[in-house]
PDB file of N, CA and C in Angstrom:
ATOM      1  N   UNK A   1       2.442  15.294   4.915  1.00  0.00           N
ATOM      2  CA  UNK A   1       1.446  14.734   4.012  1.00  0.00           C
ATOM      3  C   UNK A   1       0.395  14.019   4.854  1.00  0.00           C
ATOM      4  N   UNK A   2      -1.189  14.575   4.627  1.00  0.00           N
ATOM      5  CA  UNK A   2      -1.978  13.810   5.617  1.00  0.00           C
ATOM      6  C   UNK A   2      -2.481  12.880   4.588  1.00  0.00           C
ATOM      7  N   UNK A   3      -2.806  11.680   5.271  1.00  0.00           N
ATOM      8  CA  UNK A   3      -3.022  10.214   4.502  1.00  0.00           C
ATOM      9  C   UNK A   3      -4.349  10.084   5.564  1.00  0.00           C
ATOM     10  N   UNK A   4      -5.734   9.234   4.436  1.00  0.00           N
ATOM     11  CA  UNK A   4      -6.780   9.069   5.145  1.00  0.00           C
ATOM     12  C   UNK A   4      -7.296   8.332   3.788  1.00  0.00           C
ATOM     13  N   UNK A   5      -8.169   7.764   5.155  1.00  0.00           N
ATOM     14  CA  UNK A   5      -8.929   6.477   3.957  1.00  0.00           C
ATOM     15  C   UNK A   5     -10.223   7.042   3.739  1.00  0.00           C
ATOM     16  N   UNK A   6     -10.703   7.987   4.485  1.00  0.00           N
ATOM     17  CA  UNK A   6     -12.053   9.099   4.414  1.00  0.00           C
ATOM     18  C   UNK A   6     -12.222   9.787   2.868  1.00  0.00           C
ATOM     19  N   UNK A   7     -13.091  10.380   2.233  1.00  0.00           N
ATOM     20  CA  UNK A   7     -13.256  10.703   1.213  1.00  0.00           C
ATOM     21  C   UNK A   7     -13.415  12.228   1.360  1.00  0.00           C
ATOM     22  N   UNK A   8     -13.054  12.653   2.930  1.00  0.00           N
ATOM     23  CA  UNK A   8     -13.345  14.499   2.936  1.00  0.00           C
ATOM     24  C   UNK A   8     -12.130  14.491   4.444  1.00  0.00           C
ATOM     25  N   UNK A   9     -11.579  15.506   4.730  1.00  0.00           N
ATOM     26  CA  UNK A   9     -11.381  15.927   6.223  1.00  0.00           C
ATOM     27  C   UNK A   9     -12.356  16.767   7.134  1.00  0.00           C
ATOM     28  N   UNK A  10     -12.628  16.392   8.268  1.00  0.00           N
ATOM     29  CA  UNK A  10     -13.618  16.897   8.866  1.00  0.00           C
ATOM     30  C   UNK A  10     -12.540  17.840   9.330  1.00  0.00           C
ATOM     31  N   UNK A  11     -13.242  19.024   8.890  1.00  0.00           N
ATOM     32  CA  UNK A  11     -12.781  20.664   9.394  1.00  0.00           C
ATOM     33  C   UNK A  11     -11.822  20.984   8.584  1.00  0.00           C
ATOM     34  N   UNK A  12     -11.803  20.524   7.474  1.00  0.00           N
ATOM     35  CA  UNK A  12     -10.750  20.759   6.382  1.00  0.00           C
ATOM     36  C   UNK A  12     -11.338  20.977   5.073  1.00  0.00           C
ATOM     37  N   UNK A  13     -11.158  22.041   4.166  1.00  0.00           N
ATOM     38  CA  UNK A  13     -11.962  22.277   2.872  1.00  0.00           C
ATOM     39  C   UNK A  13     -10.649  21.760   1.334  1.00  0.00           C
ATOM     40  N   UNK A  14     -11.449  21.404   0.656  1.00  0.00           N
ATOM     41  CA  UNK A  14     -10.402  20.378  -0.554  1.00  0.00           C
ATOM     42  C   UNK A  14     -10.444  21.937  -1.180  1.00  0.00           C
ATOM     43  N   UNK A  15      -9.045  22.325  -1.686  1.00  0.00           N
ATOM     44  CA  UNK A  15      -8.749  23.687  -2.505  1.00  0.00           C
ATOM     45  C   UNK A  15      -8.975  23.291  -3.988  1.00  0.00           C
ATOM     46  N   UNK A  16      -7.728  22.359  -3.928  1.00  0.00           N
ATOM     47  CA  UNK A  16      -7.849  21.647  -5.063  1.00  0.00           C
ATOM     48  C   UNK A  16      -7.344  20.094  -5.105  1.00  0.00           C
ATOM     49  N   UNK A  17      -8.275  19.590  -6.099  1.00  0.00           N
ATOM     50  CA  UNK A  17      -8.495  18.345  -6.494  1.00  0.00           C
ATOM     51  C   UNK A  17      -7.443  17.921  -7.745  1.00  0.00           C
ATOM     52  N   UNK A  18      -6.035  16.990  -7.610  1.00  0.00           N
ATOM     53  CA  UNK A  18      -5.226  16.887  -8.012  1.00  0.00           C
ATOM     54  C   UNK A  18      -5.298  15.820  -9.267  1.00  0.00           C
ATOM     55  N   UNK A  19      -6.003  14.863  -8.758  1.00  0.00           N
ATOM     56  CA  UNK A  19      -5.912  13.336  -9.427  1.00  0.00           C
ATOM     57  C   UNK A  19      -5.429  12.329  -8.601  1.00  0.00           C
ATOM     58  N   UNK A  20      -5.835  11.099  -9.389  1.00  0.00           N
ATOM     59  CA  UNK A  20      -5.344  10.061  -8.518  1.00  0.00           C
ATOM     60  C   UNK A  20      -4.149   9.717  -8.873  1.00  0.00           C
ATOM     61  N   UNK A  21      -3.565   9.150  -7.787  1.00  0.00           N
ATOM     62  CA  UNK A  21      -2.071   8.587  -7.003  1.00  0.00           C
ATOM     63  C   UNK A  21      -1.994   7.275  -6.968  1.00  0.00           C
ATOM     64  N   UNK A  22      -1.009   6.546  -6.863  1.00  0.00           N
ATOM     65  CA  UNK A  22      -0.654   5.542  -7.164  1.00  0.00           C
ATOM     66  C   UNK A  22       0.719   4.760  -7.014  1.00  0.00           C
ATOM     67  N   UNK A  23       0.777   3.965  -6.244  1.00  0.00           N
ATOM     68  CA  UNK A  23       2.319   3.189  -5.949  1.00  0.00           C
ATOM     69  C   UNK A  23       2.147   2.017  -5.813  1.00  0.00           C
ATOM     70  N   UNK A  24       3.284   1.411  -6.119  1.00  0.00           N
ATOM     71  CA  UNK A  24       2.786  -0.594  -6.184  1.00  0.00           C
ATOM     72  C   UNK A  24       4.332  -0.979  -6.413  1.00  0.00           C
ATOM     73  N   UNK A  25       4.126  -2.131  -5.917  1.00  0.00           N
ATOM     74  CA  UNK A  25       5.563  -3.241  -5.595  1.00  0.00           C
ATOM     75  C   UNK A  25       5.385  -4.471  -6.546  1.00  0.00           C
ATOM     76  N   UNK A  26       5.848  -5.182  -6.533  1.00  0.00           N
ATOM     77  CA  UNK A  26       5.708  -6.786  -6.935  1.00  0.00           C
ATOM     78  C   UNK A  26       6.641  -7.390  -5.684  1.00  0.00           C
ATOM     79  N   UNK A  27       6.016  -8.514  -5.575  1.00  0.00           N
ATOM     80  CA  UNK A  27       7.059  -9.116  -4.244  1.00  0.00           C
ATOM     81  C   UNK A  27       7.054 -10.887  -4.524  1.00  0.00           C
ATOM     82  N   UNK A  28       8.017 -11.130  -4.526  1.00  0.00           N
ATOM     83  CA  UNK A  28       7.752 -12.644  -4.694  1.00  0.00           C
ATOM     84  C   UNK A  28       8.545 -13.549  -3.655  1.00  0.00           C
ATOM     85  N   UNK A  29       7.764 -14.837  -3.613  1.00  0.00           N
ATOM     86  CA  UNK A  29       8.481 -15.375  -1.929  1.00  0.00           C
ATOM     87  C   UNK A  29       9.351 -15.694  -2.220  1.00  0.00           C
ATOM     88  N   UNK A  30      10.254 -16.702  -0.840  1.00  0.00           N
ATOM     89  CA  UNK A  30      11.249 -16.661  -0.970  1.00  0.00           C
ATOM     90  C   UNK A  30      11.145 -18.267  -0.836  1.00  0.00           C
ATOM     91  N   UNK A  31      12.155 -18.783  -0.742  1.00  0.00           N
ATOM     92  CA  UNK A  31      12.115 -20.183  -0.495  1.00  0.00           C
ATOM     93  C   UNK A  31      12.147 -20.787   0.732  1.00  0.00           C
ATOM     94  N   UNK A  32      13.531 -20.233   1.599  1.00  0.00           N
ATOM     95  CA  UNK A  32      13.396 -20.279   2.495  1.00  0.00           C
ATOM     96  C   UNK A  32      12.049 -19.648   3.401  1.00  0.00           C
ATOM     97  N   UNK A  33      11.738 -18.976   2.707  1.00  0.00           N
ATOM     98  CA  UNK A  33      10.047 -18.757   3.935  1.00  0.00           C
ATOM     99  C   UNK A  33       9.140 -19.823   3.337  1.00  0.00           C
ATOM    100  N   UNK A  34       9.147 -20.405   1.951  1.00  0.00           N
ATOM    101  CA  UNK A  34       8.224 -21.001   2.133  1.00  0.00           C
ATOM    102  C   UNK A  34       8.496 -22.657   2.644  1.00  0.00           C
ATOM    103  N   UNK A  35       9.337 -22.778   2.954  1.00  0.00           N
ATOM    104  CA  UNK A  35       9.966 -24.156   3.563  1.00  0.00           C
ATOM    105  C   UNK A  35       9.329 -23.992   5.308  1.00  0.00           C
ATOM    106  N   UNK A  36       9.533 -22.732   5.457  1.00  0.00           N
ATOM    107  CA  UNK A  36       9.342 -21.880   7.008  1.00  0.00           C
ATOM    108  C   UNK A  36       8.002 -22.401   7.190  1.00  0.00           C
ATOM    109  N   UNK A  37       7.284 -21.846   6.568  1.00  0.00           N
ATOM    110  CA  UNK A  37       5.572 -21.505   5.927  1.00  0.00           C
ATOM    111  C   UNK A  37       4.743 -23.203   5.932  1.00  0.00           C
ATOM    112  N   UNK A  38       6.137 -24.296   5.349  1.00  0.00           N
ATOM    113  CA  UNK A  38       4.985 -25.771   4.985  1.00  0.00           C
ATOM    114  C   UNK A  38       4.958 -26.044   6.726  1.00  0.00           C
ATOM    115  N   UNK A  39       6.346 -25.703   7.203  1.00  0.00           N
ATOM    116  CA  UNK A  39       6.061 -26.503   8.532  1.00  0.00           C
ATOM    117  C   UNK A  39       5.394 -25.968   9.285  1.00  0.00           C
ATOM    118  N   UNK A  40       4.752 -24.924   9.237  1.00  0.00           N
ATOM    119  CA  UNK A  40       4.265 -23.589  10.363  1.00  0.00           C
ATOM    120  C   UNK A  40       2.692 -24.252   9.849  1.00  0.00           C
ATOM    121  N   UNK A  41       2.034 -24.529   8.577  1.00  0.00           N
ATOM    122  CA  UNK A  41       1.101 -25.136   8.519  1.00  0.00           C
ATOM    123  C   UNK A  41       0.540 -26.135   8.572  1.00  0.00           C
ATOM    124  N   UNK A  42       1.663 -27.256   9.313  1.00  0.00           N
ATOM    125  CA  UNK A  42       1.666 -28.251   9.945  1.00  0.00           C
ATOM    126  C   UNK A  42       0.880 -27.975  11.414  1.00  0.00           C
ATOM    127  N   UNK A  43       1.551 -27.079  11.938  1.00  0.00           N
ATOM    128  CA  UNK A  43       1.060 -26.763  13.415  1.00  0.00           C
ATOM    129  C   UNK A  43       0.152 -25.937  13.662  1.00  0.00           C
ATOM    130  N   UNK A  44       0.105 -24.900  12.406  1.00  0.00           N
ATOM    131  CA  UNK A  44      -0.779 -23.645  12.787  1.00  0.00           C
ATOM    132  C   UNK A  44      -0.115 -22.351  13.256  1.00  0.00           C
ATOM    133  N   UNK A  45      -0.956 -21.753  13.367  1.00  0.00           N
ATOM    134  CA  UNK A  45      -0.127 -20.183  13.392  1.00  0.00           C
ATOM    135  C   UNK A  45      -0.256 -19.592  12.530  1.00  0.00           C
ATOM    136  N   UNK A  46       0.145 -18.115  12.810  1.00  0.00           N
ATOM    137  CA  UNK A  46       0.636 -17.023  11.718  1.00  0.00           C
ATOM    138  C   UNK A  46       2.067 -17.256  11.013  1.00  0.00           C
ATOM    139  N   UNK A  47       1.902 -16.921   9.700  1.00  0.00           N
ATOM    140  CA  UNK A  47       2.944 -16.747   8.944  1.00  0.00           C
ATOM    141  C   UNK A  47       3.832 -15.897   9.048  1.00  0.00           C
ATOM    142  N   UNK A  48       4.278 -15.624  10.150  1.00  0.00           N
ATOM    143  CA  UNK A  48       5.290 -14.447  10.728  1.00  0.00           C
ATOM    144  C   UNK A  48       6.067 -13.785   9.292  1.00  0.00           C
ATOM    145  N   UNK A  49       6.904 -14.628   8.417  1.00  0.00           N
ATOM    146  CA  UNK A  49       7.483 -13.888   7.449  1.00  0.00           C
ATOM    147  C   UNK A  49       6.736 -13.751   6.071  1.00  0.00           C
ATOM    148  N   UNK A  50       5.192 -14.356   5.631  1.00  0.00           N
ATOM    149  CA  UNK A  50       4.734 -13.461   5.169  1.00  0.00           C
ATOM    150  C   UNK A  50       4.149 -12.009   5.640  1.00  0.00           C
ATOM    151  N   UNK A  51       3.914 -12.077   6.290  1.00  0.00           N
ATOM    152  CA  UNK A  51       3.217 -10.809   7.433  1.00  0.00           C
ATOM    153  C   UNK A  51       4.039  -9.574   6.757  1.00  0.00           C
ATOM    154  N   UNK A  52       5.054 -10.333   7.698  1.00  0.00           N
ATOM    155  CA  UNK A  52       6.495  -9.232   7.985  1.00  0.00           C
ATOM    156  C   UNK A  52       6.631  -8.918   6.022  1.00  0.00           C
ATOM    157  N   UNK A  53       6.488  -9.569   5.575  1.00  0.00           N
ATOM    158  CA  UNK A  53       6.769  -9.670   3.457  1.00  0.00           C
ATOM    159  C   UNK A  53       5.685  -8.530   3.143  1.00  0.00           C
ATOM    160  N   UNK A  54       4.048  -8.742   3.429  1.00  0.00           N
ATOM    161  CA  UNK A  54       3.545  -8.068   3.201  1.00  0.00           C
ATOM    162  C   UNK A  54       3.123  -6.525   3.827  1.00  0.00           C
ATOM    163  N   UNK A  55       3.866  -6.568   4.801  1.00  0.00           N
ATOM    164  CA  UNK A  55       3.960  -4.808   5.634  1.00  0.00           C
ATOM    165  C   UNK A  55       5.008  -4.568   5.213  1.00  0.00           C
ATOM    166  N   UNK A  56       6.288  -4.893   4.643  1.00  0.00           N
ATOM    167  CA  UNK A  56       7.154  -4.215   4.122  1.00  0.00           C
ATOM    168  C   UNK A  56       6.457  -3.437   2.575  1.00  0.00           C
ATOM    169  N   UNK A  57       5.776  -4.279   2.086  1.00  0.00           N
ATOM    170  CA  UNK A  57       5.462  -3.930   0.311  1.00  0.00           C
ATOM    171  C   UNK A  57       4.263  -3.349   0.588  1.00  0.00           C
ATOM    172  N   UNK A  58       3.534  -3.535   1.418  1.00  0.00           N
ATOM    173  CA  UNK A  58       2.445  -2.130   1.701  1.00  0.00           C
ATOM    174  C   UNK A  58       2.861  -0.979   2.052  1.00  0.00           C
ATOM    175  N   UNK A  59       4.381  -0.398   2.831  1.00  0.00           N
ATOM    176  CA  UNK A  59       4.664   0.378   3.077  1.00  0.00           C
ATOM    177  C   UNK A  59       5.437   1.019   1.772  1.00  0.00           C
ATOM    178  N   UNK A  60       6.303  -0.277   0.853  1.00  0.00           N
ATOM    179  CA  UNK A  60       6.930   0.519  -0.302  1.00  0.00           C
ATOM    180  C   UNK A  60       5.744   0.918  -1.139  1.00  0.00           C
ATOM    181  N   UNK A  61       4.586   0.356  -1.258  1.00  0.00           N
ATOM    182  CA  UNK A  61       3.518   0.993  -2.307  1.00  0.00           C
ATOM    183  C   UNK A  61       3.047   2.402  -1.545  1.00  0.00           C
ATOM    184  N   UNK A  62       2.776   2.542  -0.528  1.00  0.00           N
ATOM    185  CA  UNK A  62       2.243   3.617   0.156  1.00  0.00           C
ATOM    186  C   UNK A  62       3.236   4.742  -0.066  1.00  0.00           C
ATOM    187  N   UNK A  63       4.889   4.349   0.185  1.00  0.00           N
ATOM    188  CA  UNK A  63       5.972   5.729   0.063  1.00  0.00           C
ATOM    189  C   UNK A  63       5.866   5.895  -1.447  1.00  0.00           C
ATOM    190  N   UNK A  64       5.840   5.351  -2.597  1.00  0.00           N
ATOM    191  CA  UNK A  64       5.635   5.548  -3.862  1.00  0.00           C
ATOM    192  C   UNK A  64       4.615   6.071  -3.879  1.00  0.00           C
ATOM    193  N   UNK A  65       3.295   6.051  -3.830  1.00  0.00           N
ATOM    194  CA  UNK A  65       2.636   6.705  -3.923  1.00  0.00           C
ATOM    195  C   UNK A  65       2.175   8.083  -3.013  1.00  0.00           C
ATOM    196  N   UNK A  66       3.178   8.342  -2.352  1.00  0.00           N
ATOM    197  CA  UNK A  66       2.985  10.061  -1.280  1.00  0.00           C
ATOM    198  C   UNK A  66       3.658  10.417  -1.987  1.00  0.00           C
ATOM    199  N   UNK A  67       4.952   9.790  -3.198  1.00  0.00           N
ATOM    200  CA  UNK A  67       6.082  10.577  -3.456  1.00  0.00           C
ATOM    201  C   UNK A  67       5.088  10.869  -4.578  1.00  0.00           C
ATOM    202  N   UNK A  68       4.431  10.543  -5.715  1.00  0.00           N
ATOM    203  CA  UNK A  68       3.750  10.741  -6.805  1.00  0.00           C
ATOM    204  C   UNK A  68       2.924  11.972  -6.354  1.00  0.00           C
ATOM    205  N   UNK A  69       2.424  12.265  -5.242  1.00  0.00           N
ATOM    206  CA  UNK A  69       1.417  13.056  -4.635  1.00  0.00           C
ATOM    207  C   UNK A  69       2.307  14.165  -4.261  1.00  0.00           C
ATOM    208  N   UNK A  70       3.457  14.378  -3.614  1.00  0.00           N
ATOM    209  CA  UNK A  70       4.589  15.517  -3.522  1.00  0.00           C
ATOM    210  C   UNK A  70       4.765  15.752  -4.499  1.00  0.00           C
ATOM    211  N   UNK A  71       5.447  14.976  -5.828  1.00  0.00           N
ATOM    212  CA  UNK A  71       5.495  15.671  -7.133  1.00  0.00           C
ATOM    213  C   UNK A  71       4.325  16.198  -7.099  1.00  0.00           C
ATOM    214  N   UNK A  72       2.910  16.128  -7.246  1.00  0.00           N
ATOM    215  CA  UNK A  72       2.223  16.786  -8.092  1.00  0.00           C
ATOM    216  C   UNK A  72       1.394  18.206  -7.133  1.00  0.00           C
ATOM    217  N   UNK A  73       2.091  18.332  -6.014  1.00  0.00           N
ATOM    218  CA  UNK A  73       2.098  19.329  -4.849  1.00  0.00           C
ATOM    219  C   UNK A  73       1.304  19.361  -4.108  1.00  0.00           C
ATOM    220  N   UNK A  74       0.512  18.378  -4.052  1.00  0.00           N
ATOM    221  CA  UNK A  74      -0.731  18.026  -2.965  1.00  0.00           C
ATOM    222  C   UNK A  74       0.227  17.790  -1.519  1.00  0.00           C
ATOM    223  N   UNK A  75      -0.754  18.091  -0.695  1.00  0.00           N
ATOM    224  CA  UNK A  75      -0.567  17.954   0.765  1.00  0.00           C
ATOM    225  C   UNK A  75      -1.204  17.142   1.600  1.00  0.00           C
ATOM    226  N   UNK A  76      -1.812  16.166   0.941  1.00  0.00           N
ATOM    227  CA  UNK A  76      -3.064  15.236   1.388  1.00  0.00           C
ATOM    228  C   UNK A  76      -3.209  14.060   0.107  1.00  0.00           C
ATOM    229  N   UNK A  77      -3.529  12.819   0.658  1.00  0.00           N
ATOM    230  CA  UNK A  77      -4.009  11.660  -0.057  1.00  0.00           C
ATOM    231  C   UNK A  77      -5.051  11.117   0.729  1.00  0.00           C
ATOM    232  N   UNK A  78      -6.533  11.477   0.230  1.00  0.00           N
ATOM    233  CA  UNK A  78      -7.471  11.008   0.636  1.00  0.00           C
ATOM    234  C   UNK A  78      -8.111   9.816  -0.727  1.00  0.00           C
ATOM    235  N   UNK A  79      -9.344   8.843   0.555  1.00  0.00           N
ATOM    236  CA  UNK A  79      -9.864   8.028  -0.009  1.00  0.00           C
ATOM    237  C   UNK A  79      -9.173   6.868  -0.449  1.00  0.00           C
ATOM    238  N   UNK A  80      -7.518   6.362   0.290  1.00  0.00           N
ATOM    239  CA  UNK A  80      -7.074   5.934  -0.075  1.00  0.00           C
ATOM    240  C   UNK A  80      -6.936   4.196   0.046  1.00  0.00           C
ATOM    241  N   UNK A  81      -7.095   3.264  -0.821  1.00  0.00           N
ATOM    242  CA  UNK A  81      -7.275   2.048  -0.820  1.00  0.00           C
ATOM    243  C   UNK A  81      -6.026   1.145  -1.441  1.00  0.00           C
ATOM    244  N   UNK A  82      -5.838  -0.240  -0.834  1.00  0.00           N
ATOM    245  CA  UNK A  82      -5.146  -0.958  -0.921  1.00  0.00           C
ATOM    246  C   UNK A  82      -5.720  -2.513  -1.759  1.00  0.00           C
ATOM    247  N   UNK A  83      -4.873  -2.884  -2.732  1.00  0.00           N
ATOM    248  CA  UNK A  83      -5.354  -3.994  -3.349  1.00  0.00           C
ATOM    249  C   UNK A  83      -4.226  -4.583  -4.007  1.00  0.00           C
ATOM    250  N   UNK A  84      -4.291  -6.287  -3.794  1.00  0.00           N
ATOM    251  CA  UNK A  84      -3.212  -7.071  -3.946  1.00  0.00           C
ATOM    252  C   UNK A  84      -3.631  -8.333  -5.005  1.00  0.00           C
ATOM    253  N   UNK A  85      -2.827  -8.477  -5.966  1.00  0.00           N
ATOM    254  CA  UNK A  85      -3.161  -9.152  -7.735  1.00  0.00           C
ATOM    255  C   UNK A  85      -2.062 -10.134  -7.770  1.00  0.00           C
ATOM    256  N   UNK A  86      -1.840 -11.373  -7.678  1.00  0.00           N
ATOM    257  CA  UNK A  86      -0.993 -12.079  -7.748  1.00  0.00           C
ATOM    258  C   UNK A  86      -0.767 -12.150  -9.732  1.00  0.00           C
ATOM    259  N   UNK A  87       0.326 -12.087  -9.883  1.00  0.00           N
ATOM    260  CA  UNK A  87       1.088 -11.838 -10.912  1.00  0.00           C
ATOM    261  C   UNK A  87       1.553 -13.025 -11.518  1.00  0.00           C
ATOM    262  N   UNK A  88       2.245 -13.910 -10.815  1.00  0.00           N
ATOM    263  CA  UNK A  88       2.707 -15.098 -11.401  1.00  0.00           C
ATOM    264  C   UNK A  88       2.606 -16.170 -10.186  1.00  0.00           C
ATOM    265  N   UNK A  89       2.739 -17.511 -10.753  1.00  0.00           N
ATOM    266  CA  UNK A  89       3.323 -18.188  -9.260  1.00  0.00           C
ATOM    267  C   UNK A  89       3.922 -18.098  -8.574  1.00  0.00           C
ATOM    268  N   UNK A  90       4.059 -17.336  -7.226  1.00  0.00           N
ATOM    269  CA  UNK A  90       4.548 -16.953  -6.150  1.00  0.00           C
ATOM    270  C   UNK A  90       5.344 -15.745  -6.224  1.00  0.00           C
ATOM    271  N   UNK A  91       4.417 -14.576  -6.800  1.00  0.00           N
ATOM    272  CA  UNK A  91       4.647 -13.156  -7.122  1.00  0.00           C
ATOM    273  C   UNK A  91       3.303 -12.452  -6.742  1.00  0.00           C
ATOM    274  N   UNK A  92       3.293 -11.544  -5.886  1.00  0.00           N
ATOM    275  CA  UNK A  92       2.008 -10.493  -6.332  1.00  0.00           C
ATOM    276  C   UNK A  92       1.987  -9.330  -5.973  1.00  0.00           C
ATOM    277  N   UNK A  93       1.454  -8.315  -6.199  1.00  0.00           N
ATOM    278  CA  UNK A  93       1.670  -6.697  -6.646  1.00  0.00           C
ATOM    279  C   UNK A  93       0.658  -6.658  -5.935  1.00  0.00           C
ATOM    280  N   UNK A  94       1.010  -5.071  -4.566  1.00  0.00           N
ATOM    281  CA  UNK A  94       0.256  -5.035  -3.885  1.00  0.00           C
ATOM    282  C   UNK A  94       0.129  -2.779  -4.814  1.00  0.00           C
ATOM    283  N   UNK A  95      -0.684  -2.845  -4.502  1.00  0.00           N
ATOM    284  CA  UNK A  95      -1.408  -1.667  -5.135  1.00  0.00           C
ATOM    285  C   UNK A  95      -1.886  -0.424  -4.074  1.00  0.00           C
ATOM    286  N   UNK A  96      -1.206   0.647  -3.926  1.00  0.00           N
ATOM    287  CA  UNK A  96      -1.956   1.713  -2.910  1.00  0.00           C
ATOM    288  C   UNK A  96      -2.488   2.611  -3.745  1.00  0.00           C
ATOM    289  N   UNK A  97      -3.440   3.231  -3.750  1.00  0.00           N
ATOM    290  CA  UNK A  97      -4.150   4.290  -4.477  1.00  0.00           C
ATOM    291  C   UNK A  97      -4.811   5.098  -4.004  1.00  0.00           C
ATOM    292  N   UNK A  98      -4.614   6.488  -4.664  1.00  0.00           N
ATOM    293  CA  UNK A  98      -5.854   7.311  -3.563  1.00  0.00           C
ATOM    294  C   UNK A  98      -5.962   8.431  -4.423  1.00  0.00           C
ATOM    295  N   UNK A  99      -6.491   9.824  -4.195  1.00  0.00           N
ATOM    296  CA  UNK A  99      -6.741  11.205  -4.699  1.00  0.00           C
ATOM    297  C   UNK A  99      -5.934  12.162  -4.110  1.00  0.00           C
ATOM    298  N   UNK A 100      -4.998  12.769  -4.594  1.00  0.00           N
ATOM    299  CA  UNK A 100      -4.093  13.618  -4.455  1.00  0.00           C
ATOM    300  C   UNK A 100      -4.908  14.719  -4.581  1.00  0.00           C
ATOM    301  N   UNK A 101      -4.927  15.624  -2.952  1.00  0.00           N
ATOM    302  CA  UNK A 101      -5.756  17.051  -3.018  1.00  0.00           C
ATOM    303  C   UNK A 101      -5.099  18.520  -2.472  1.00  0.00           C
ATOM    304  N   UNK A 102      -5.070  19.312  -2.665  1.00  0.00           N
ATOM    305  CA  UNK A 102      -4.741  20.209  -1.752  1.00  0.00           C
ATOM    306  C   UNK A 102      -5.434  20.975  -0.498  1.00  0.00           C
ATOM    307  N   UNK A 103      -5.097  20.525   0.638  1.00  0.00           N
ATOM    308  CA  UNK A 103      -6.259  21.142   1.801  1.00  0.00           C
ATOM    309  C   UNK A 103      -5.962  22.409   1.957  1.00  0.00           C
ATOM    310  N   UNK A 104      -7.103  23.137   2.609  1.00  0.00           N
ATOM    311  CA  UNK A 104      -6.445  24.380   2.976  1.00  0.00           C
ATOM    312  C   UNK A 104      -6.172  24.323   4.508  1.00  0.00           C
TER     313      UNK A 104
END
């Protein structure tokens, strides 16, 4: 499955145009990270275990959405974008989306 954030493949012709795709998580913290998190913003730094929180749930929205794109027999997810909606207090849904196409 080729994945691209481009809206065409250079040297590649779209056969057919599938629809858009779609996968998304909800993730909510934890306690212990955010206990991690008050003292780490005491000193500064990166939030090592949000990081690590949010590349895990970008990757489960991204495999949900290639699998939506295999069902529907595309071989390609172009144009594809990422967007994150906090849901509740200390919950938020990260969103992958794109156009399921068939290249030739």
């Amino acid at each position: 499955m080729l994945l691209s954030n481009l809206e065409i493949v250079p040297g590649r012709r779209i056969k057919e145009h599938l629809g858009i795709v779609e996968g998304s998580t909800v993730r909510s913290k934890h306690a212990g990270r955010d206990i991690m998190a008050g003292l780490k913003n005491i000193v500064g730094g990166e939030l090592k275990a949000y990081t690590d929180l949010l590349v895990e749930a970008r990757q489960q929205a991204t495999d949900r959405m290639v699998a939506q794109a295999e069902e529907m027999g595309a071989n390609a997810v172009l144009n594809i974008r990422y967007t994150t909606t906090s849901v509740t207090t200390g919950a938020a849904e990260i969103l992958a989306y794109g156009t399921a196409v068939i290249l030739e």
